[in-house]
Protein backbone atom coordinates (compact mmCIF):
# COMPACT_ATOMS: atom_id res chain seq x y z
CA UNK A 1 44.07 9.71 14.59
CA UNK A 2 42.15 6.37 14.12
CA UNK A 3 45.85 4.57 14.79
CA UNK A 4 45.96 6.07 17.77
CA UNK A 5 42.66 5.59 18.93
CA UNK A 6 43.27 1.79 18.46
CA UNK A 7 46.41 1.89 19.99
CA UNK A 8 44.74 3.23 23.48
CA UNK A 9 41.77 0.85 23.03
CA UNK A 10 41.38 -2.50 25.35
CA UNK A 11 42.07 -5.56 23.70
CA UNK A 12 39.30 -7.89 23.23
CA UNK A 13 37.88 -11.12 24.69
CA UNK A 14 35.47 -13.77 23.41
CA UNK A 15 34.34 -13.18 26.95
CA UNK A 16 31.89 -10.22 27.50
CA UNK A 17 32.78 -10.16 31.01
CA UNK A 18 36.29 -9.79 30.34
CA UNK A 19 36.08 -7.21 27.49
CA UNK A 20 33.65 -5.28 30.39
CA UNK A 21 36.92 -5.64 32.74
CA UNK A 22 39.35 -4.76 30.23
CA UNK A 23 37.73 -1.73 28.95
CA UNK A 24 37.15 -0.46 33.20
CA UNK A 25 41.09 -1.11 33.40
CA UNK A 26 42.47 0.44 30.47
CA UNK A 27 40.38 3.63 31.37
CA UNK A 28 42.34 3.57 34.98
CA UNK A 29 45.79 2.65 34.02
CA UNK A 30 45.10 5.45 31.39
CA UNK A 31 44.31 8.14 34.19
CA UNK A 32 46.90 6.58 36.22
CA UNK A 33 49.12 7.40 33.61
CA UNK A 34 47.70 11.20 33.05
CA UNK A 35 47.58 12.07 36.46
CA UNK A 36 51.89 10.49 36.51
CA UNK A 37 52.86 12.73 33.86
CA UNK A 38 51.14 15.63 35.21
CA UNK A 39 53.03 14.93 38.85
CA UNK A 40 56.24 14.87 36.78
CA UNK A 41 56.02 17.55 35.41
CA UNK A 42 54.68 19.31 38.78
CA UNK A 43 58.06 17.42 40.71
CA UNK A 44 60.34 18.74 38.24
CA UNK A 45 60.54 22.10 39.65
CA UNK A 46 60.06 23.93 42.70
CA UNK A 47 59.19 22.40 46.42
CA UNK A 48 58.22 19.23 45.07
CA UNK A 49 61.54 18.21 43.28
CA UNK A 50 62.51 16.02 46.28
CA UNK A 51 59.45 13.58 44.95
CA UNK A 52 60.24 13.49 41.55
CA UNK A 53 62.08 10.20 41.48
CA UNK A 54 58.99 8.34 43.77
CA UNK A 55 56.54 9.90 40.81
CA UNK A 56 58.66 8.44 37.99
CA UNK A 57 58.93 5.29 39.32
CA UNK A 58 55.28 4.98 39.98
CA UNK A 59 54.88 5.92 36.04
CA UNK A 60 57.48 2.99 34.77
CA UNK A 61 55.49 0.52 37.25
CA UNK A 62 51.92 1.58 35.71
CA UNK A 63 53.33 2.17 32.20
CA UNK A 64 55.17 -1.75 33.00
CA UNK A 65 51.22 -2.62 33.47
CA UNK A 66 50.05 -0.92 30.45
CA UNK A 67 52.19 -3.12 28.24
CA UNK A 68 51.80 -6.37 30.20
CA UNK A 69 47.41 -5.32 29.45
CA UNK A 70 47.84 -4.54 26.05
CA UNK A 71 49.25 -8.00 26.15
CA UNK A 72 46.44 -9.72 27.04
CA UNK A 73 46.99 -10.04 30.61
CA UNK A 74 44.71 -8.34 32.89
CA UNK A 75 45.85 -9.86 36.31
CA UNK A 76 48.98 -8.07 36.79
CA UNK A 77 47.79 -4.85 35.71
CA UNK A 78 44.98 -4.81 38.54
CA UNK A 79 47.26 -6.80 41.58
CA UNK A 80 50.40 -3.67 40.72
CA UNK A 81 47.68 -0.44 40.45
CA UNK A 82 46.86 -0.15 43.60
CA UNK A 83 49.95 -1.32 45.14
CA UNK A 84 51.02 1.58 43.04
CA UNK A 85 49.12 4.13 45.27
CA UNK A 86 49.92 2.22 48.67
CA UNK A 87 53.70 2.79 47.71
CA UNK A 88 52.86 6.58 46.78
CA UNK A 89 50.63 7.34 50.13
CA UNK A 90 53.54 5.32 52.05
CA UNK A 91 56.29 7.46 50.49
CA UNK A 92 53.76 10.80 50.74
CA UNK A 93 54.03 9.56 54.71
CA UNK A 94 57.86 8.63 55.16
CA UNK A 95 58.94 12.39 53.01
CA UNK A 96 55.82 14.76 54.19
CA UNK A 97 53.68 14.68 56.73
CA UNK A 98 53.65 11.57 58.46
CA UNK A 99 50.70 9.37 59.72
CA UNK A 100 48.06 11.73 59.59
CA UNK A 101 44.33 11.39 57.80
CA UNK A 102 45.38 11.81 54.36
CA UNK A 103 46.78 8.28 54.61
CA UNK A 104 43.02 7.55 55.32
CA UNK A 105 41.95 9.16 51.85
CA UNK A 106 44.73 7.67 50.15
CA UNK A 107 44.55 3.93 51.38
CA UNK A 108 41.16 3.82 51.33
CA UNK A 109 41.01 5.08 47.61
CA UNK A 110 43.74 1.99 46.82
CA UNK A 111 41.48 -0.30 48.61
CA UNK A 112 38.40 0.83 46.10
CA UNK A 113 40.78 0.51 43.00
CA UNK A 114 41.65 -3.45 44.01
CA UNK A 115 38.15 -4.11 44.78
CA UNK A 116 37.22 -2.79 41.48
CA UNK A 117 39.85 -4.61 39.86
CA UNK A 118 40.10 -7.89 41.65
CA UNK A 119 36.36 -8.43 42.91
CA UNK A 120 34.71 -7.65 46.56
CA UNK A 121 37.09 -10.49 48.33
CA UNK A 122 40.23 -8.35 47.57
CA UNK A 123 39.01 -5.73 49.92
CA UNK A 124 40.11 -7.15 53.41
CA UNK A 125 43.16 -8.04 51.85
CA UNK A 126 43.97 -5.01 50.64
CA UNK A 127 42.80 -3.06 53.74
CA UNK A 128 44.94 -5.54 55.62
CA UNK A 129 48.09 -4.13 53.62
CA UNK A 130 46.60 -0.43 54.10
CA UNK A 131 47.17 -1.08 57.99
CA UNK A 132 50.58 -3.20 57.59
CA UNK A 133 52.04 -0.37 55.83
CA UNK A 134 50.73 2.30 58.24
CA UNK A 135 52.47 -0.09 61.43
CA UNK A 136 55.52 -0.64 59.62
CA UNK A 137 55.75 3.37 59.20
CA UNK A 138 54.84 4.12 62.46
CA UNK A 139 57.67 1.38 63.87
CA UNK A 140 60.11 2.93 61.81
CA UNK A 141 59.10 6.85 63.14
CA UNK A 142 59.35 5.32 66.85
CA UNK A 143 62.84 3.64 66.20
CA UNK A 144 63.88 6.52 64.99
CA UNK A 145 64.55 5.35 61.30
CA UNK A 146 61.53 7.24 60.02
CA UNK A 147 61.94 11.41 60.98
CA UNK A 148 58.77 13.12 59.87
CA UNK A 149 59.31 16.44 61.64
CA UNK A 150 55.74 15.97 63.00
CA UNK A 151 54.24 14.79 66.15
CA UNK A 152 52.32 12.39 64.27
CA UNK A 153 53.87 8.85 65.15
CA UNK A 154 51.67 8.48 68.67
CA UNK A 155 49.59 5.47 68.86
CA UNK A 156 46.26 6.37 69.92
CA UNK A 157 46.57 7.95 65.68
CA UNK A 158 47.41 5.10 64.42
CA UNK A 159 44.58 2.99 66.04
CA UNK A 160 42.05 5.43 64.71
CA UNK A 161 43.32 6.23 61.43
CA UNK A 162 43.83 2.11 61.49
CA UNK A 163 40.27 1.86 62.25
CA UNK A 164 38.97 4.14 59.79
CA UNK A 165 40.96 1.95 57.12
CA UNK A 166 39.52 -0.49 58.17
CA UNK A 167 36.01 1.08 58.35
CA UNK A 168 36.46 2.35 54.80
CA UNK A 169 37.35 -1.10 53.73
CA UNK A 170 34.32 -2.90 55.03
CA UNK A 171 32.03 -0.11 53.39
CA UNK A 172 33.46 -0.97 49.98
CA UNK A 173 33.65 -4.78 50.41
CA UNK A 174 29.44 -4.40 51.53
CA UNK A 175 29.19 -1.46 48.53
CA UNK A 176 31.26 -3.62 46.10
CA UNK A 177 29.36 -7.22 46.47
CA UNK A 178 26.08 -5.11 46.14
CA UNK A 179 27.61 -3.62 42.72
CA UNK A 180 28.70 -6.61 41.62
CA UNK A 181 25.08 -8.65 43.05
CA UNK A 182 23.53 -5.60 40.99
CA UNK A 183 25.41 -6.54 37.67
CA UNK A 184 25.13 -10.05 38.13
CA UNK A 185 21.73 -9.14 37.79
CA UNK A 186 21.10 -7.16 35.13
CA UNK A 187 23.47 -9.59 33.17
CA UNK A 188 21.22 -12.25 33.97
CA UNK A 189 18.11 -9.98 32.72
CA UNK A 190 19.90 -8.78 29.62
CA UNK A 191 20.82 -12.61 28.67
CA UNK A 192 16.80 -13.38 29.46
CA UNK A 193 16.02 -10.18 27.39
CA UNK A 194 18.19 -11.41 24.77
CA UNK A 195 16.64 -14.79 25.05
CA UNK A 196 12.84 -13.30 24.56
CA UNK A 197 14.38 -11.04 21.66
CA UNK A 198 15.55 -13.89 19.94
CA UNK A 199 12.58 -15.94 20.33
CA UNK A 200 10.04 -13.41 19.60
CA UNK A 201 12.36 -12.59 16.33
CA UNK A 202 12.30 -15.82 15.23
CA UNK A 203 8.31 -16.26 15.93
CA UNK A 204 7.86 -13.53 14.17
CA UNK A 205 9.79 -14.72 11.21
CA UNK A 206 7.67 -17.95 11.30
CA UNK A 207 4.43 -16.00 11.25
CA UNK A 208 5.28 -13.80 8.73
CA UNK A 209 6.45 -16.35 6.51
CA UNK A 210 3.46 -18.12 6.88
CA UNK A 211 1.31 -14.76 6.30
CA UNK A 212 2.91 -14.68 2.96
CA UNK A 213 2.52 -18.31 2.13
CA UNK A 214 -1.32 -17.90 3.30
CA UNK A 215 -1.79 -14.92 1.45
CA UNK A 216 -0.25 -16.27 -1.57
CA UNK A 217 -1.96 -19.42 -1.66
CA UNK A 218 -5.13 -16.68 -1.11
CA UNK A 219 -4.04 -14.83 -4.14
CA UNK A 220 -3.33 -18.13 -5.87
CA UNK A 221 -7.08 -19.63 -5.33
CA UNK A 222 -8.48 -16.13 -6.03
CA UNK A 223 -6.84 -16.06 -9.39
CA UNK A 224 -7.97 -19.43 -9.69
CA UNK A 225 -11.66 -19.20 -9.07
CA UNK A 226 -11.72 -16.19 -11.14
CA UNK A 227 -10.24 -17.76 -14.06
CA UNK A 228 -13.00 -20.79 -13.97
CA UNK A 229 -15.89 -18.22 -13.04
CA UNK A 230 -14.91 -15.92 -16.88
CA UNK A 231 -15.88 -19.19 -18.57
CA UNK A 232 -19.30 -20.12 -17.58
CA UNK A 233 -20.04 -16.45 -17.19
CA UNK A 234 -18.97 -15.95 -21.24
CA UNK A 235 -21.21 -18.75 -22.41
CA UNK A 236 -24.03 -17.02 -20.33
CA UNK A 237 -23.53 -13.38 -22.24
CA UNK A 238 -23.04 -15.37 -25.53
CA UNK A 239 -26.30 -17.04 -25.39
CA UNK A 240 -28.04 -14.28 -24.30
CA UNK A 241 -26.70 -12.05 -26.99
CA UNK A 242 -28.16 -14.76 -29.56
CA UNK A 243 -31.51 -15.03 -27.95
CA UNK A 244 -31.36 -10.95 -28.38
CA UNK A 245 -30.82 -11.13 -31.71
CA UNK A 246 -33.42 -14.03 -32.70
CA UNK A 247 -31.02 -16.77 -33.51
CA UNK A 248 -33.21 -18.66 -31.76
CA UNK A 249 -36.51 -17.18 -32.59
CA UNK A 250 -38.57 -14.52 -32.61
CA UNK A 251 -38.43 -12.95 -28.88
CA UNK A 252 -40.66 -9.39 -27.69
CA UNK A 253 -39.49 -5.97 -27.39
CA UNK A 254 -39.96 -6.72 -23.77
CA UNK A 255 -38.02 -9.74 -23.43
CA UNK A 256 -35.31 -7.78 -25.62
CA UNK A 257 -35.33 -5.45 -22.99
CA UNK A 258 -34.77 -7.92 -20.28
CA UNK A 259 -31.58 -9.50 -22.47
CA UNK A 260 -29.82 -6.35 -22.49
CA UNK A 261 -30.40 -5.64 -18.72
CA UNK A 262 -28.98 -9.13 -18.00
CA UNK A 263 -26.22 -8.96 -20.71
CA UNK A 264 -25.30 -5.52 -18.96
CA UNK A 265 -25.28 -6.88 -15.35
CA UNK A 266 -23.59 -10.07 -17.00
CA UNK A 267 -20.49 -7.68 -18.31
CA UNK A 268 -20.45 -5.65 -15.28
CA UNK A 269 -19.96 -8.62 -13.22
CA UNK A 270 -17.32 -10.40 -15.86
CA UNK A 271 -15.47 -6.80 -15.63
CA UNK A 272 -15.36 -7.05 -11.78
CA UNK A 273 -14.12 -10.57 -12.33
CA UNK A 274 -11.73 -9.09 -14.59
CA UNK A 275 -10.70 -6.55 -11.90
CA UNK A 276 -10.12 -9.50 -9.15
CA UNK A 277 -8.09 -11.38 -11.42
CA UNK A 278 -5.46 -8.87 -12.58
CA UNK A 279 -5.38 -7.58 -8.64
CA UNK A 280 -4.39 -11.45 -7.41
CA UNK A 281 -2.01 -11.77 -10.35
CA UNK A 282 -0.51 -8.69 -9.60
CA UNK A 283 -0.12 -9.26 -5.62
CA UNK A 284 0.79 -13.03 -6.58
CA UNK A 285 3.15 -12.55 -8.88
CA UNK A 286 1.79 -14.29 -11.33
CA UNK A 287 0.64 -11.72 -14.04
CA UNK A 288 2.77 -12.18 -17.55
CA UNK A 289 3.69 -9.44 -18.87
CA UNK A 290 3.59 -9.07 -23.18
CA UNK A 291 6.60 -6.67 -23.37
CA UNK A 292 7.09 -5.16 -26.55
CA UNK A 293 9.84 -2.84 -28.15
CA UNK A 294 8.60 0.39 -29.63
CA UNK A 295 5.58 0.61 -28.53
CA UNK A 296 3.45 3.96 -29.74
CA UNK A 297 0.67 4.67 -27.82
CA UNK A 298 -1.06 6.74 -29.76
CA UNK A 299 -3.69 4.37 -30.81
CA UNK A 300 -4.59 3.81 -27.41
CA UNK A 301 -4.80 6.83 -25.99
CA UNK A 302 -7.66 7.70 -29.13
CA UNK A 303 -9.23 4.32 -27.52
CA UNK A 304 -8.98 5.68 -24.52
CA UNK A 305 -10.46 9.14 -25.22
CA UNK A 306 -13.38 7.84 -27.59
CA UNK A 307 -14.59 5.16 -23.97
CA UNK A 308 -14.21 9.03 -22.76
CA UNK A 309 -16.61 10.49 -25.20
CA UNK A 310 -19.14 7.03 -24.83
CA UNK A 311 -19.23 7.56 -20.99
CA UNK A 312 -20.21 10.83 -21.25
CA UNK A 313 -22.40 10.83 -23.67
CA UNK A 314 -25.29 10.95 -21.07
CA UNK A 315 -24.01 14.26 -19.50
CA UNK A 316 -23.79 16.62 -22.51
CA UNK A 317 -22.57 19.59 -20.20
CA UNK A 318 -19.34 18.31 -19.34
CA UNK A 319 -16.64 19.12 -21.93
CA UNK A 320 -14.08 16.97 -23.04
CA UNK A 321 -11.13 18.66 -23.82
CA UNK A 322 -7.81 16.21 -25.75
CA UNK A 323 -4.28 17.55 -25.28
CA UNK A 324 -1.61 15.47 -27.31
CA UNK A 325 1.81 15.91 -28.26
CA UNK A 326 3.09 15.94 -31.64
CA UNK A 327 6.54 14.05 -30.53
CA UNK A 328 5.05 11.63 -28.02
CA UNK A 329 8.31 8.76 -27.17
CA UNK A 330 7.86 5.24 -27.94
CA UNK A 331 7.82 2.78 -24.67
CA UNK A 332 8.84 -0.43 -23.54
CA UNK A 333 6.17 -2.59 -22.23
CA UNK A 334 3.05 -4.13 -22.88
CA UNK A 335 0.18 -2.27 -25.29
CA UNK A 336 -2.58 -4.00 -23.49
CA UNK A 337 -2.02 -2.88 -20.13
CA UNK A 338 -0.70 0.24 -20.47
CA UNK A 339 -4.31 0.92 -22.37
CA UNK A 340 -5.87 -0.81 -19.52
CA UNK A 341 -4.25 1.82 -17.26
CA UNK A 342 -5.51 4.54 -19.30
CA UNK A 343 -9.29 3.38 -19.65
CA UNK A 344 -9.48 2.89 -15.89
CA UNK A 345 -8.63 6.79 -15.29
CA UNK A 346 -10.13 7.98 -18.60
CA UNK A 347 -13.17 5.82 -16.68
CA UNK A 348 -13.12 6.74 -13.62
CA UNK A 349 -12.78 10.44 -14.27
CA UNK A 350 -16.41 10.37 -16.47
CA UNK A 351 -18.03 8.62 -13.84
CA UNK A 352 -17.06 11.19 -10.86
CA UNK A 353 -17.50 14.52 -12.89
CA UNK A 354 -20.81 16.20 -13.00
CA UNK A 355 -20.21 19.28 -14.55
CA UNK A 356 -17.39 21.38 -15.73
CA UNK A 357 -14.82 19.51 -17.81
CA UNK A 358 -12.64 15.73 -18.22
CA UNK A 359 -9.00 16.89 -19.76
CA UNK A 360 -6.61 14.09 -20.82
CA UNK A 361 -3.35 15.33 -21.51
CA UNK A 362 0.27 13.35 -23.33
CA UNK A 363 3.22 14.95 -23.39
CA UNK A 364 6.65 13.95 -24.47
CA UNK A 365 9.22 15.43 -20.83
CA UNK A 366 12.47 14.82 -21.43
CA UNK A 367 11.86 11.31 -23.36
CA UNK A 368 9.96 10.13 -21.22
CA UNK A 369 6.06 9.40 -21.89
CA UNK A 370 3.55 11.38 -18.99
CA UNK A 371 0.05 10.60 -19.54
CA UNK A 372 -2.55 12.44 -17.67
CA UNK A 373 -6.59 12.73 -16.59
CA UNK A 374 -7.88 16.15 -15.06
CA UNK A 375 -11.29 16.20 -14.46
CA UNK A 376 -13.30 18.74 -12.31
CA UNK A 377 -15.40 16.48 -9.89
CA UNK A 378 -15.78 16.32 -6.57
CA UNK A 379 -11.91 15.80 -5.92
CA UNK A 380 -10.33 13.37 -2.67
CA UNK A 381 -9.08 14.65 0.21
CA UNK A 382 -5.53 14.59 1.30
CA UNK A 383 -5.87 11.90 3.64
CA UNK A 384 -7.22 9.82 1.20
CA UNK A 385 -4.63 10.10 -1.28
CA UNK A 386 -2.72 6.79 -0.29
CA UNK A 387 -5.58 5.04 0.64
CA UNK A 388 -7.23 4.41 -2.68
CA UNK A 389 -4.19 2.81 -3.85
CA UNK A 390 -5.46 0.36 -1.52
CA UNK A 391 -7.27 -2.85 -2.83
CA UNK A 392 -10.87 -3.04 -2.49
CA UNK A 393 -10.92 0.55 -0.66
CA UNK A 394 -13.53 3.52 -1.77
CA UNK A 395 -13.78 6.76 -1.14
CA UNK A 396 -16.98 7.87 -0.03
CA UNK A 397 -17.64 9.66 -2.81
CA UNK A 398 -16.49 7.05 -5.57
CA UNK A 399 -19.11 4.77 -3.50
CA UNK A 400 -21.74 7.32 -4.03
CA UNK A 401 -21.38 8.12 -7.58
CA UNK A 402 -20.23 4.57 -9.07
CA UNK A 403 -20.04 1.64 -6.92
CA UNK A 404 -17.70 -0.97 -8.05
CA UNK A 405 -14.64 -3.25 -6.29
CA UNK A 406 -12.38 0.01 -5.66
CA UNK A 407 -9.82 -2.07 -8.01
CA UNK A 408 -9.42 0.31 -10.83
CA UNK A 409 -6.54 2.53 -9.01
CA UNK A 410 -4.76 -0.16 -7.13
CA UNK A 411 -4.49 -2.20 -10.38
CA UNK A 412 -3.18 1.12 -12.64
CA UNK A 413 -0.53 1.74 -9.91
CA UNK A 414 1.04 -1.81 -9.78
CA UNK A 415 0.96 -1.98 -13.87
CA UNK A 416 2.69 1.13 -13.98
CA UNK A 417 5.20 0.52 -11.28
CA UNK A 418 5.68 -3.04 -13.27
CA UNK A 419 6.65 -1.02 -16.17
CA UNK A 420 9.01 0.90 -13.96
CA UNK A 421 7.05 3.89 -13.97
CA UNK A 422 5.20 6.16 -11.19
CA UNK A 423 1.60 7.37 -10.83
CA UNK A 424 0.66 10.77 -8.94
CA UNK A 425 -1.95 12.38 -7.86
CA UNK A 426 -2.95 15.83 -7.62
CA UNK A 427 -6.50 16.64 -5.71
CA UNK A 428 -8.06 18.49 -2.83
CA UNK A 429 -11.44 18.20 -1.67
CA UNK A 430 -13.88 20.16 -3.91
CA UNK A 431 -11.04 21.10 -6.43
CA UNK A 432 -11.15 18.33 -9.03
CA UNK A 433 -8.49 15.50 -9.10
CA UNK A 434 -5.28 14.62 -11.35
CA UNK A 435 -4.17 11.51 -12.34
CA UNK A 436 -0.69 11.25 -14.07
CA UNK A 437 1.36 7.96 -14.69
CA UNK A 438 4.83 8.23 -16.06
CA UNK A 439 6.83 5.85 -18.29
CA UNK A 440 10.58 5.49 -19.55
CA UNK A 441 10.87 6.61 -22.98
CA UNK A 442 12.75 4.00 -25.12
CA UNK A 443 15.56 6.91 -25.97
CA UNK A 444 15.76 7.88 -22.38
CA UNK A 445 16.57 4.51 -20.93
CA UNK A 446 18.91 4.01 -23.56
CA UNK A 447 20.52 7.00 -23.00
CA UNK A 448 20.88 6.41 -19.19
């Protein structure tokens, strides 16, 4: 099927104008050739059998053009096709009827078919032949060479059949230079539309490659700042943890008081720093990684759980309720941040829950290692469950209850993604929220 398909196709062109021309002429010598076997077969019997010989040879001569086109030459083709239906309107006029107003129809359809194949200029020639032909077979019907049966050889029919030729012929030479005005045209505005296309396509490479080279130099001096703001901001909380504890003298309850409140905000602030950091690392590309093989994570998912039990400490009515599995897998991938991950939900899901109940949940599914957080706060809404994977974006609500950078989430997702994992989340508005990440088991990956 695909073999034949090909073998009925146009040849090509480096020329789009030509591969245009030769795909409009194979679809006409095609037809030509349909509508010749059909008129052969028709011919073959009956009335008609006293034209079969005129159809057959009009068949060889377009199936003669066929070849010569699938050649490569598209000249020949177009100059014999319409010659091909002079001859047969000629013949239909020396055998049938005579010069009547069919030969209108007919000539005036081979003078469309060389303007379509030749250009606009080949109409007056061809309508020139149109009327040659009909003269030469009205000559030969006078001299008596040409017996139609029909009174149809007078002159005052040949004039005005002559004159509607030639009517017909200036109608397509005016139709057929506005066609080909009209593609000239919209060539022209498809090469300027490729033109824009290609330049806005190439501006818009530029500017996003320079996006990215902004935004990493961006993420670059954020890291950067961040790393020489920990410093400074560590000597601060170590000197005021000394003066807290008298290493430099005897200090009041009051000023003791004061300390604390300023080592707090000190830690709170080197945590957001913290935050910032890992974020522009992460986005950067620049966070290293401390893979290890065999990682358990039991130890820090008791970390994890006891920062739980701390946090909530202050709100005695919520419950906190530990589900782990006995046959936990062992993971591939850093300790450190795969604890980080789990203190930033354990975190964030004492901070939002005011009653009811915090549940975090490990389970070993099908070797691979699913952590999860349920608590029963005031949940997030569906259309906010993409957007605080976002950096520096809050909900409402976690504005309301516990402030912060909104960097907790977005840096959990791109840890556990970096350790080829997922993390999901399960919430409606009023209905509590779950967090669960997903890593590769060591087994499973093997095994895959």
């Amino acid at each position: 099927m695909t073999q034949a398909l090909q073998f009925f196709s146009p040849p090509t062109f480096d020329d789009p104008q030509l591969d245009r021309s030769a795909a409009t002429l194979n679809t006409i010598l095609l037809t030509m050739l349909g509508v010749g076997l059909l008129g052969l077969l028709v011919t073959s019997v009956g009335v008609y059998t006293s034209r079969f010989m005129s159809v057959l040879v009009a068949v060889v001569v377009v199936l003669f053009c066929y070849i010569v086109f699938k050649l490569g030459n598209l000249f020949i083709p177009s100059v014999l096709a319409p010659l091909v239906v002079f001859g047969l309107i000629s013949y239909q006029a020396f055998v049938g009827t005579g010069i009547n107003d069919l030969n209108v129809v007919g000539y005036a359809a081979g003078i469309g078919l060389a303007s379509l194949l030749l250009g606009r200029r080949a109409a007056l020639p061809a309508t020139a032949l149109a009327i040659a032909s009909l003269t030469l077979l009205y000559v030969l019907e006078e001299t008596g060479v040409l017996v139609t049966g029909l009174d149809s050889g007078d002159l005052d029919d040949l004039v005005v059949i002559s004159l509607l030729i030639t009517l017909s012929g200036v109608i397509l030479y005016v139709l057929m230079g506005n066609l080909e005005a009209t593609l000239a045209d919209l060539r022209d505005l498809n090469n300027t539309l490729e033109d824009r296309i290609a330049k806005r396509t190439e501006d818009l490479r530029i500017a996003k490659e320079r996006a990215e080279e902004s935004d990493r130099m961006k993420s670059q001096f954020l890291a950067s700042m961040s790393h020489e703001l920990r410093t400074p901001l560590n000597s601060i909380l170590t000197f005021n943890e000394l003066i807290a504890m008298e290493a430099m003298g005897p200090v009041t309850d009051e000023q003791v008081d004061f300390l604390h409140k300023s080592i707090d905000s000190g830690r709170h602030l080197l945590a957001l720093i913290n935050d910032v950091l890992d974020i522009t690392k992460l986005q950067s590309g620049m966070m290293q990684m401390h893979v290890e093989d065999g990682v358990d994570l039991r130890p820090e998912i008791d970390t994890a759980v006891d920062i739980g039990r701390t946090l909530l400490q202050d709100k005695p009515e919520i419950e906190l309720t530990v589900h782990i599995a006995t046959d936990l897998p062992t993971v591939r991938g850093d300790r450190r941040r795969i604890k980080q991950i789990m203190l930033n939900l354990v975190s964030n899901a004492c901070k939002f829950t005011e009653t009811g109940s915090v549940t975090v949940a490990a389970e070993n599914r099908a070797g691979s290692f699913y952590f999860s957080v349920t608590a029963t706060g005031p949940g997030i809404p569906p259309d906010q469950h993409e957007i605080i994977f976002d950096p520096f974006v809050q909900t409402e609500t976690g504005v309301k209850h516990a402030g912060g950078t909104g960097l907790g989430l977005p840096i959990s997702k791109r840890l556990v993604e970096a350790h080829n994992g997922q993390l999901h989340l399960t919430s409606d508005t009023g209905k509590g929220a779950t967090f669960t990440f997903s890593l590769p088991g060591e087994k499973a990956a093997a095994d895959v």
